[in-house]
N, C-alpha and C. Protein backbone atom coordinates (compact mmCIF):
# COMPACT_ATOMS: atom_id res chain seq x y z
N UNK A 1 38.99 -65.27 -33.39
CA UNK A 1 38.80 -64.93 -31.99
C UNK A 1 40.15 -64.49 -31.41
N UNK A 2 40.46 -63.15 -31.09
CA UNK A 2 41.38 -62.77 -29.97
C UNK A 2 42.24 -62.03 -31.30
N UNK A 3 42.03 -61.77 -31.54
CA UNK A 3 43.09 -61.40 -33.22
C UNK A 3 42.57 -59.62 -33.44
N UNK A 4 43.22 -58.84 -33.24
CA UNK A 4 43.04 -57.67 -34.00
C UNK A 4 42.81 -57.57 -35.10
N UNK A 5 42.21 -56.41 -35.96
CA UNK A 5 42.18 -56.10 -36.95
C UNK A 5 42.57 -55.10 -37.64
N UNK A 6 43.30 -55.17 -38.60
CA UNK A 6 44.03 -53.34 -38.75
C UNK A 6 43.38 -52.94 -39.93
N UNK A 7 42.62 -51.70 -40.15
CA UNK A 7 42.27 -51.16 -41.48
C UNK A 7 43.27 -49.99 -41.49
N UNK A 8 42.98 -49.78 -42.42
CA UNK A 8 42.91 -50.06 -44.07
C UNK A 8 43.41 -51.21 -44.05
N UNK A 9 43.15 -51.77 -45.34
CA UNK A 9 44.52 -52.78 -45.89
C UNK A 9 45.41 -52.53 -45.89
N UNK A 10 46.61 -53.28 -45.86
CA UNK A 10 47.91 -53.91 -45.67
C UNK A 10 48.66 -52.80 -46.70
N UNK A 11 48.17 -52.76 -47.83
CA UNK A 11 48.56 -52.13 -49.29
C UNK A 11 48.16 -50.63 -49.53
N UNK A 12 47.07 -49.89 -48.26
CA UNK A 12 47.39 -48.98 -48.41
C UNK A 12 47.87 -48.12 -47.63
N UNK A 13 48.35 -46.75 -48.34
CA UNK A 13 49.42 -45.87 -47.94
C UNK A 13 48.84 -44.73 -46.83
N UNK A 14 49.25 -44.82 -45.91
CA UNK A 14 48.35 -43.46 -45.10
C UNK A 14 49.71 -42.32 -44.78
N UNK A 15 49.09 -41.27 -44.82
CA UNK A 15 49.28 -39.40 -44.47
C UNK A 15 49.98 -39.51 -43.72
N UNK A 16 50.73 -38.62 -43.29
CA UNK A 16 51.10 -37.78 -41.74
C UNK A 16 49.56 -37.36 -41.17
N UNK A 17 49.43 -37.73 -40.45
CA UNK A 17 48.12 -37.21 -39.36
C UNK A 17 46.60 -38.06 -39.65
N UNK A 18 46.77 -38.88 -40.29
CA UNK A 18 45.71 -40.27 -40.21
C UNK A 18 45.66 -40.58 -39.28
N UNK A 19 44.33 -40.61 -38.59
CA UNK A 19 43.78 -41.36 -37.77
C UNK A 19 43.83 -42.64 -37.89
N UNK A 20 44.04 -43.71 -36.74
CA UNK A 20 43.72 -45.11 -37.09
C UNK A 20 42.79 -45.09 -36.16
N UNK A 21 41.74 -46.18 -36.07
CA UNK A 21 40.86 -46.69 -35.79
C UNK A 21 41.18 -48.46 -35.29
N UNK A 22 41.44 -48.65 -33.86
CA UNK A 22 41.60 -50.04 -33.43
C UNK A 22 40.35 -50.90 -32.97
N UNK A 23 40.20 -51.74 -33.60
CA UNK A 23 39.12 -52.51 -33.09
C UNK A 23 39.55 -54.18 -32.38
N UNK A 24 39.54 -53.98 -31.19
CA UNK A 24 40.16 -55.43 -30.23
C UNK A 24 39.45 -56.31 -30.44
N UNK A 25 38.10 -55.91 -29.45
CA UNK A 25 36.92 -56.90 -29.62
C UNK A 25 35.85 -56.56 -30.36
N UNK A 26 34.75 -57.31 -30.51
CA UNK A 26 33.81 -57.14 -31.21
C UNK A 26 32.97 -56.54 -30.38
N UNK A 27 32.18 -55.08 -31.03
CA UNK A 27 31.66 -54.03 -29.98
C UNK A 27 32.40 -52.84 -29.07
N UNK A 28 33.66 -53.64 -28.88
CA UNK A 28 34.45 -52.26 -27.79
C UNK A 28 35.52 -51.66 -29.16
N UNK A 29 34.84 -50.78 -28.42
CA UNK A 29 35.96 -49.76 -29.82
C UNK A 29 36.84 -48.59 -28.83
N UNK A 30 38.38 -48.76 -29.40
CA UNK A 30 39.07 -47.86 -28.63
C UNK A 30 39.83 -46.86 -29.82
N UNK A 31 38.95 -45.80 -29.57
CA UNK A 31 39.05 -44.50 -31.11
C UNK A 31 39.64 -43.57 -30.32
N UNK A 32 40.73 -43.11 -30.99
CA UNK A 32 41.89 -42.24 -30.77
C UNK A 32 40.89 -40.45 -30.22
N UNK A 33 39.99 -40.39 -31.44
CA UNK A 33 39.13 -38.89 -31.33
C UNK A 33 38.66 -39.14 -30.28
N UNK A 34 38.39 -40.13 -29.58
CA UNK A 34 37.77 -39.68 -27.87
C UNK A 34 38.80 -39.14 -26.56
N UNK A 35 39.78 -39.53 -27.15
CA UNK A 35 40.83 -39.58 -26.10
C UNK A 35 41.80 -37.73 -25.89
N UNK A 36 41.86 -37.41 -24.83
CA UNK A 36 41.95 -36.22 -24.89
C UNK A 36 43.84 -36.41 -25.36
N UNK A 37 43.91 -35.34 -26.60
CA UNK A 37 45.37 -35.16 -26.99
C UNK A 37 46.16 -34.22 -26.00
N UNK A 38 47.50 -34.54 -25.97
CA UNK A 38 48.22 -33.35 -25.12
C UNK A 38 48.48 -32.22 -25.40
N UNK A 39 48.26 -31.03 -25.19
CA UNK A 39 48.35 -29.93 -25.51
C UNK A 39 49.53 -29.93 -26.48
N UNK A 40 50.19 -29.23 -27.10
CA UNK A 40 51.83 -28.89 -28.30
C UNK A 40 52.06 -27.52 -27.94
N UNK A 41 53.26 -27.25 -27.17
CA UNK A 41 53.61 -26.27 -26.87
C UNK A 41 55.40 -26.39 -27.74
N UNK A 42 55.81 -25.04 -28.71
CA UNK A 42 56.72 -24.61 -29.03
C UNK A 42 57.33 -23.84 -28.45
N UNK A 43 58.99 -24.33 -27.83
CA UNK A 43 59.58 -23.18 -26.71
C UNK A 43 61.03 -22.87 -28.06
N UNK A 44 60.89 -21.64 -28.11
CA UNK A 44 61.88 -20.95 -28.80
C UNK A 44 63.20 -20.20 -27.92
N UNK A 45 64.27 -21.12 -27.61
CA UNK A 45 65.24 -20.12 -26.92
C UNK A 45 66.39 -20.77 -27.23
N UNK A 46 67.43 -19.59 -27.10
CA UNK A 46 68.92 -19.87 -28.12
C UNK A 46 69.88 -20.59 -26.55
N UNK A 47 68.93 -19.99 -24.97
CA UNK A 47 69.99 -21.08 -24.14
C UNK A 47 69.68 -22.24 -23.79
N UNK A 48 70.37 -23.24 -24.06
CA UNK A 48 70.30 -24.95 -23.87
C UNK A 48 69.63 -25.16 -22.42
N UNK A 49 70.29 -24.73 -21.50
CA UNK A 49 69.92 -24.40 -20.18
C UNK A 49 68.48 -24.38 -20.26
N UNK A 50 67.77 -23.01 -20.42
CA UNK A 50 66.09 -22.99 -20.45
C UNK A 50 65.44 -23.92 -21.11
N UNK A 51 65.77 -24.52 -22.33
CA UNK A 51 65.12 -24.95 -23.15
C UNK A 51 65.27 -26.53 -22.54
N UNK A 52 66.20 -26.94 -21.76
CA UNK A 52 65.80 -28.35 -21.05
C UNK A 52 64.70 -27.79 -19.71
N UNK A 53 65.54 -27.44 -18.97
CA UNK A 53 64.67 -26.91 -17.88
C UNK A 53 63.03 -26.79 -18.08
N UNK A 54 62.93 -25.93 -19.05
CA UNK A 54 60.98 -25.90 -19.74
C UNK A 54 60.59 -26.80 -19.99
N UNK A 55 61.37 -28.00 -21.01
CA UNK A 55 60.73 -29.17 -21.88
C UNK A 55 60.58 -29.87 -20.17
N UNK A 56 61.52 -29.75 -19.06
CA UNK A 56 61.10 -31.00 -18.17
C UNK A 56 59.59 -30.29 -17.90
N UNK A 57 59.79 -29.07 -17.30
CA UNK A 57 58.51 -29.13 -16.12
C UNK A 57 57.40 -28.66 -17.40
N UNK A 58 57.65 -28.40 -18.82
CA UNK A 58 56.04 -28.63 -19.48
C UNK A 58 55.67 -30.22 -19.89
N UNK A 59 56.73 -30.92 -19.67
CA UNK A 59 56.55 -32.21 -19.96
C UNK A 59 55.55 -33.09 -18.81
N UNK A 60 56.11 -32.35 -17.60
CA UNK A 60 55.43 -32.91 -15.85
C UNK A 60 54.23 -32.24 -16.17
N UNK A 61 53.69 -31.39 -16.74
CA UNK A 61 52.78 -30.35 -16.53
C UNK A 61 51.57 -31.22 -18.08
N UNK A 62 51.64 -31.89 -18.15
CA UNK A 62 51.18 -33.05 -19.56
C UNK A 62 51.76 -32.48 -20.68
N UNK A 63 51.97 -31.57 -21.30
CA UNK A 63 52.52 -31.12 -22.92
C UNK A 63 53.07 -31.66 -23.24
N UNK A 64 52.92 -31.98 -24.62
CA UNK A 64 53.57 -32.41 -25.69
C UNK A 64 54.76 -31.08 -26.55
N UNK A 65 55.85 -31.08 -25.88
CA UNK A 65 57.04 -30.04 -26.14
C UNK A 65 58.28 -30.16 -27.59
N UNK A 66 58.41 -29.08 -27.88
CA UNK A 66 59.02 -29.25 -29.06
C UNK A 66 59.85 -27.80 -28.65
N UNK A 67 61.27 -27.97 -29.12
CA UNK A 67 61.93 -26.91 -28.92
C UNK A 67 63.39 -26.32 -30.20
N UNK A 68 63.42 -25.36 -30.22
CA UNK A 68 64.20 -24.83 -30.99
C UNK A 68 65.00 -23.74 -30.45
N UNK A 69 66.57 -23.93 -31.20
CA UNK A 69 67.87 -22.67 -30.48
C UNK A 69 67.35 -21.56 -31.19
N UNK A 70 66.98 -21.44 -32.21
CA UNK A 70 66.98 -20.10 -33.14
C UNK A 70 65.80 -19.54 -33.20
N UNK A 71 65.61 -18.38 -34.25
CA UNK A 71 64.23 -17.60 -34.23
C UNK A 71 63.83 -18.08 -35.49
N UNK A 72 64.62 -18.35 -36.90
CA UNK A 72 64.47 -18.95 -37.82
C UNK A 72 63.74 -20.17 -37.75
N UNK A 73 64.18 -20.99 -37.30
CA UNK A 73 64.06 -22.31 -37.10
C UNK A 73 62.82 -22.17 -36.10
N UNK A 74 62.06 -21.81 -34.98
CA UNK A 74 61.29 -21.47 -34.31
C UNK A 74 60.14 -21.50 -35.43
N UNK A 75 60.63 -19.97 -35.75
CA UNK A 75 59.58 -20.25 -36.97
C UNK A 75 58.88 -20.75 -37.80
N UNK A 76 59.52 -21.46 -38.37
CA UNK A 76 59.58 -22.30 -39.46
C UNK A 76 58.39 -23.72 -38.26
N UNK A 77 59.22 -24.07 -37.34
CA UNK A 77 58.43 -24.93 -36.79
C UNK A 77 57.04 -24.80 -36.03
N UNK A 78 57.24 -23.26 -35.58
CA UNK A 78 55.93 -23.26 -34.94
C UNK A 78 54.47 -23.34 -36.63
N UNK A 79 54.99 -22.81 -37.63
CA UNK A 79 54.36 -22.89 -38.91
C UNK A 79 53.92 -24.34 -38.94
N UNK A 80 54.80 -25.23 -39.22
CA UNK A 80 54.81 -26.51 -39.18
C UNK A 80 54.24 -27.28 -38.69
N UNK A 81 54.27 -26.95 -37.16
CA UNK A 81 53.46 -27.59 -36.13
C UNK A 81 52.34 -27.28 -35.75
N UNK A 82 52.18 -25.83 -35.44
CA UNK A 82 50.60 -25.85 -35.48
C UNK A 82 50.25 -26.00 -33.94
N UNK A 83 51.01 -25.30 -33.08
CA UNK A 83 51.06 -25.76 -32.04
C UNK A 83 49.75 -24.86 -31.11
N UNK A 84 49.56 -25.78 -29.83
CA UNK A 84 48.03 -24.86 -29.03
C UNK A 84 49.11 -23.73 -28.98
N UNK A 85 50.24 -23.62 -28.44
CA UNK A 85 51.05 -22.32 -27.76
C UNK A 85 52.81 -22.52 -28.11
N UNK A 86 52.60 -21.21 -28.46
CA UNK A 86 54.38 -21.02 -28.60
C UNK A 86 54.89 -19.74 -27.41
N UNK A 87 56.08 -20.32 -26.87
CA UNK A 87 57.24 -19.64 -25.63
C UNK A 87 57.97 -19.55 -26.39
N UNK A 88 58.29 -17.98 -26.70
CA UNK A 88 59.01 -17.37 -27.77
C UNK A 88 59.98 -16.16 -26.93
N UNK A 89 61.39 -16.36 -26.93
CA UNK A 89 62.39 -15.78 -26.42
C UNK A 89 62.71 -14.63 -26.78
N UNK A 90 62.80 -12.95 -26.38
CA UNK A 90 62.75 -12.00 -26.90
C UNK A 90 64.12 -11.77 -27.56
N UNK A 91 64.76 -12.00 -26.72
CA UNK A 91 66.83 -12.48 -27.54
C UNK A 91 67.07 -13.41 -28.24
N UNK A 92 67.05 -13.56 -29.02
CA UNK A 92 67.47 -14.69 -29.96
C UNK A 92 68.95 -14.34 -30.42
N UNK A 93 69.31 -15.27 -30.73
CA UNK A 93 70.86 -15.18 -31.27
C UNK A 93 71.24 -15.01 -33.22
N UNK A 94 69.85 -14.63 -33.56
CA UNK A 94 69.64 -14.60 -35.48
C UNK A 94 68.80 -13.36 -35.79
N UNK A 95 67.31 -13.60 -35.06
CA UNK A 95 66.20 -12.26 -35.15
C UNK A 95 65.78 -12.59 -33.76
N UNK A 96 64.84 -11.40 -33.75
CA UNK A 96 64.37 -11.08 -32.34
C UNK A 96 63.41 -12.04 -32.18
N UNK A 97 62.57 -12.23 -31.04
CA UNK A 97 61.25 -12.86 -30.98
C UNK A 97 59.86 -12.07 -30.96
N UNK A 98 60.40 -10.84 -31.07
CA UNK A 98 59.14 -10.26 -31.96
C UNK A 98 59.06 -10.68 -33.50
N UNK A 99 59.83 -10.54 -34.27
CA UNK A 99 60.18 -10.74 -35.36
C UNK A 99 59.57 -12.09 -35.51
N UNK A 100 59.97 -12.97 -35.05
CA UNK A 100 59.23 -14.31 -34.76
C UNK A 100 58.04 -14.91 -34.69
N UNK A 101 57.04 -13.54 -33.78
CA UNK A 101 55.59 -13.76 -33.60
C UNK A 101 54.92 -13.27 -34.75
N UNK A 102 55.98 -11.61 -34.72
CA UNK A 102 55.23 -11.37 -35.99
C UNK A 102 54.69 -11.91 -37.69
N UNK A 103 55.77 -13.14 -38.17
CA UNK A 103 55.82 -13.79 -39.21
C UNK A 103 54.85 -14.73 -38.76
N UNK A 104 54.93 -15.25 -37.66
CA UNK A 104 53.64 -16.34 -37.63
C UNK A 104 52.31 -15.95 -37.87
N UNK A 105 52.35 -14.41 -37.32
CA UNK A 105 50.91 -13.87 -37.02
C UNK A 105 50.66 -13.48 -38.52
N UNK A 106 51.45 -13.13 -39.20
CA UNK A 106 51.30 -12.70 -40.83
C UNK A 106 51.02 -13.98 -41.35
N UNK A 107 51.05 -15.06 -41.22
CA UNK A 107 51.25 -16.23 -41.52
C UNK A 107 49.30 -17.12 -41.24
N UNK A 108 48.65 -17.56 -42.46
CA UNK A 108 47.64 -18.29 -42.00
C UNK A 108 47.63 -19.54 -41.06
N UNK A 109 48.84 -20.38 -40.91
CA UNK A 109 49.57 -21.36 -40.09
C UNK A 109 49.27 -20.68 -38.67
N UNK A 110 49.67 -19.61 -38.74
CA UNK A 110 49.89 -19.16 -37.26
C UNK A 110 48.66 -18.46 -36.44
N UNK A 111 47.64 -18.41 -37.53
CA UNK A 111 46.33 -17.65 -36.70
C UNK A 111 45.75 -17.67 -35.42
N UNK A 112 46.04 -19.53 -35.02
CA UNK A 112 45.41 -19.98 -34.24
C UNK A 112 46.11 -20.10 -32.80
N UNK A 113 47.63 -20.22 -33.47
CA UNK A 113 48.84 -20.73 -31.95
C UNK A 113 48.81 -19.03 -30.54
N UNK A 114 48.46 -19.35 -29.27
CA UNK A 114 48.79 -18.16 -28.78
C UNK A 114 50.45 -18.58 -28.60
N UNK A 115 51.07 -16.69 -28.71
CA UNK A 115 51.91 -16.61 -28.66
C UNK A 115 52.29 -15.89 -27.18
N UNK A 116 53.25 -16.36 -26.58
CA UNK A 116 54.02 -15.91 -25.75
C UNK A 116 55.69 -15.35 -25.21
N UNK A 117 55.40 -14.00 -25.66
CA UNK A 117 57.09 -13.61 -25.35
C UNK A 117 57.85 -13.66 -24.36
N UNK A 118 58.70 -14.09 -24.06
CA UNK A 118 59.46 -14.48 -22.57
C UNK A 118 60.38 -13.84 -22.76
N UNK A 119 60.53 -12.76 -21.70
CA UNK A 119 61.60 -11.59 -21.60
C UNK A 119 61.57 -11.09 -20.28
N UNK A 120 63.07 -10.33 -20.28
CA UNK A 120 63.32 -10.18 -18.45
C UNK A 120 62.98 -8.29 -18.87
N UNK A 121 62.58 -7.75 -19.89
CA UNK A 121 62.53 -6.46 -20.12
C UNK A 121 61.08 -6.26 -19.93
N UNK A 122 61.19 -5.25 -18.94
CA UNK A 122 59.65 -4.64 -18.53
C UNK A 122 58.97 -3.56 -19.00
N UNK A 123 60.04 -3.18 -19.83
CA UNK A 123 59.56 -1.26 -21.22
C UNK A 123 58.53 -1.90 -21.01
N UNK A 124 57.32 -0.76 -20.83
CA UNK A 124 56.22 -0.45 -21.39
C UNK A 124 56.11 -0.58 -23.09
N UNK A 125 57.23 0.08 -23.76
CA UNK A 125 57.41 0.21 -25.28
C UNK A 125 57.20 -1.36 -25.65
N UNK A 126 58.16 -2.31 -25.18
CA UNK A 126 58.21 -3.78 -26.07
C UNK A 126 56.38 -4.29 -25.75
N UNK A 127 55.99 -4.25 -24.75
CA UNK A 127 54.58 -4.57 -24.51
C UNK A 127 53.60 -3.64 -25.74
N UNK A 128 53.81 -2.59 -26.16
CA UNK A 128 53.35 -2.24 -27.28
C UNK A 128 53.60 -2.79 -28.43
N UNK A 129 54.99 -3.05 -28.70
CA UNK A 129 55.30 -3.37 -29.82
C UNK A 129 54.67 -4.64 -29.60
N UNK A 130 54.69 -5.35 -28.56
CA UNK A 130 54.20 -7.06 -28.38
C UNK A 130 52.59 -7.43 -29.16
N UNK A 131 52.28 -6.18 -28.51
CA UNK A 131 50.55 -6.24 -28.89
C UNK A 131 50.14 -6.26 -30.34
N UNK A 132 51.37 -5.17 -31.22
CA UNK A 132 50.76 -4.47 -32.08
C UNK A 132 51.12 -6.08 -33.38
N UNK A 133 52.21 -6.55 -32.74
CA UNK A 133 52.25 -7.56 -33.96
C UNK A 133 51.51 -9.23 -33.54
N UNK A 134 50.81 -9.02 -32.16
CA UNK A 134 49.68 -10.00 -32.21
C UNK A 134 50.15 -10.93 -31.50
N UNK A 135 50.80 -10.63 -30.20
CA UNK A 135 51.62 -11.49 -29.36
C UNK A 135 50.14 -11.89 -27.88
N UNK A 136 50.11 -12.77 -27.64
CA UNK A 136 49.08 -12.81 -26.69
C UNK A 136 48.85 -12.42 -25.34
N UNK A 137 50.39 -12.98 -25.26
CA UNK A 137 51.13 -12.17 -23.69
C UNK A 137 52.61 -12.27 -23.57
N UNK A 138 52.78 -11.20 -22.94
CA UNK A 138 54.46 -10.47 -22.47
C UNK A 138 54.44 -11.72 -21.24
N UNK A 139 55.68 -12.37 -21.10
CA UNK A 139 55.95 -13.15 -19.87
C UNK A 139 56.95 -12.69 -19.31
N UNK A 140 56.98 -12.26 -18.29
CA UNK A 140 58.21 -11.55 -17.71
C UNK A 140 59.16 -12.89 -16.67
N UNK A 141 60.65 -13.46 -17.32
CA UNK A 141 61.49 -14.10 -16.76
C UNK A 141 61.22 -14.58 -15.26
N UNK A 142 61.08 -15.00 -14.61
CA UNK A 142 61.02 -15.40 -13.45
C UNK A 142 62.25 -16.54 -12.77
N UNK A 143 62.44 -16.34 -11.31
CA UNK A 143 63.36 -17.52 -11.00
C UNK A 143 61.95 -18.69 -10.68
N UNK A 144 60.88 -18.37 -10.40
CA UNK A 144 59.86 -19.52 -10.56
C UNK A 144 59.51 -20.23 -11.50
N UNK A 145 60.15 -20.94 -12.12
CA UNK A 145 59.86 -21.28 -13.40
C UNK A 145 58.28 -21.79 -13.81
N UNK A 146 57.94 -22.86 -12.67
CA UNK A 146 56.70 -23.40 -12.34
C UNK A 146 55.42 -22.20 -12.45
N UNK A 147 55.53 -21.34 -12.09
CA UNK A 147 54.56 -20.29 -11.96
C UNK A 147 54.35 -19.85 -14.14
N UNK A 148 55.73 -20.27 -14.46
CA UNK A 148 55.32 -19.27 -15.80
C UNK A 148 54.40 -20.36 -16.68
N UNK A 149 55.17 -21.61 -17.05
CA UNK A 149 54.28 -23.25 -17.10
C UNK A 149 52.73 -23.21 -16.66
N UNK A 150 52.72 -22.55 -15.41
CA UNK A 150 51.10 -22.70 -14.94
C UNK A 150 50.02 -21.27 -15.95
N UNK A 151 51.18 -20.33 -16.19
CA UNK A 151 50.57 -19.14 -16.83
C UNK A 151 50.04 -19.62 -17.58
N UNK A 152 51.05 -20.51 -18.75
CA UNK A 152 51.23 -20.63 -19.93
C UNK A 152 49.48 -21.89 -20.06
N UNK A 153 49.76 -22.51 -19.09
CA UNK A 153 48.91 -24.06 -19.37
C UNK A 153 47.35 -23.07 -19.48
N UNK A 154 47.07 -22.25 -18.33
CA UNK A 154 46.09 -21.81 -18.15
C UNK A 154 45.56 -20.94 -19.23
N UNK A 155 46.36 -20.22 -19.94
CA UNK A 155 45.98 -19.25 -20.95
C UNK A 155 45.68 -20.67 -22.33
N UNK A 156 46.26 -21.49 -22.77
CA UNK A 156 45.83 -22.80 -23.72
C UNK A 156 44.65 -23.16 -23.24
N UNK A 157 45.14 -24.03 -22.10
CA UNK A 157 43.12 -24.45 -22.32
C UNK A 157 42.61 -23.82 -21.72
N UNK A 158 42.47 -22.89 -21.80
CA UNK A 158 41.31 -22.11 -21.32
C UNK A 158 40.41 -21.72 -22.49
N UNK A 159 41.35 -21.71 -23.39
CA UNK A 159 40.94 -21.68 -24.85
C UNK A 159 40.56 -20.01 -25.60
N UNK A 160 40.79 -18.90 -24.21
CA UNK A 160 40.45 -17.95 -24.78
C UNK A 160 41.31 -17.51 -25.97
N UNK A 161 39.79 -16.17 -26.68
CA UNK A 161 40.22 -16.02 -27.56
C UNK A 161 41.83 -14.52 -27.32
N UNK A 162 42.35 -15.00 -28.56
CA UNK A 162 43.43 -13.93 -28.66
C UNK A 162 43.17 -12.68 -28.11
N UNK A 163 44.04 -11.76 -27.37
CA UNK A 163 43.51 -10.26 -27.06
C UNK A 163 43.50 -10.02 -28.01
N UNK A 164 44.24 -9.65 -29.13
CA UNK A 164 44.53 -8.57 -30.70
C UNK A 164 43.13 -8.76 -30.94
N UNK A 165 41.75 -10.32 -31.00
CA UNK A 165 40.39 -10.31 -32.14
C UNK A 165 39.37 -9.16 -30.95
């Protein structure tokens, strides 16, 4: 009486991304799959500056934030992670952030993440090039930062599908 119970046994070994299953009392069950997860948003930018600034207000905004200086490393993590949405910096300080979307989008890892380029450049041209390698949306820099966060939240769960399908 009053004692938790933990499964599996003691002895065995669980995954990265196992579910546990807690059982308190007898009858009330508190299961992780009911509980709504926080969105995973990947912000890719080489200035320290933005990349705190974003993690606060997507953090206020519920997301679960993960961030990277480089386009390499971006990469590699948005692969990794699997994230609802990646904020992907068109300057990078290694490769571009086209270059960036585009490997994800070549990438079966990346089918699912929308991508978002954040750039203060308004060419018509980069919005082509944006499209053609499967970028979801051009975000154009703002001093509102809050407004781009609300873009961003709304285009995730909203859940639509990619423009490029």
């Amino acid at each position: 009486e009053g004692k938790d119970i933990l499964a599996p046994a003691p002895d065995t070994e669980l995954a990265m991304g196992d579910k546990l299953l807690i059982v308190s009392k007898a009858g009330q069950i508190l299961d992780e799959f009911h509980q709504e997860q926080p969105k995973k948003i990947v912000l890719v930018d080489d200035n320290p500056v933005i990349r705190r600034l974003y993690t606060r207000l997507f953090q206020k905004a519920g997301f679960n934030i993960i961030t990277s200086s480089t386009g390499r490393e971006g990469c590699e993590m948005i692969l990794r992670e699997q994230p609802d949405g990646a904020v992907v910096d068109y300057l990078l300080s290694d490769i571009s952030g086209l270059e960036v979307c585009e490997a994800v989008r070549e990438s079966e890892n990346g089918q699912n993440v929308k991508l978002f380029l954040f750039t203060a450049d308004e060419a018509p041209e980069l919005r082509k090039n944006a499209e053609k390698v499967g970028v979801d949306m051009v975000v154009l820099k703002s001093p509102d930062a809050a407004e781009i966060v609300n873009l961003v939240r709304d285009v995730v769960e909203s859940g639509k599908e990619n423009k490029r399908n």
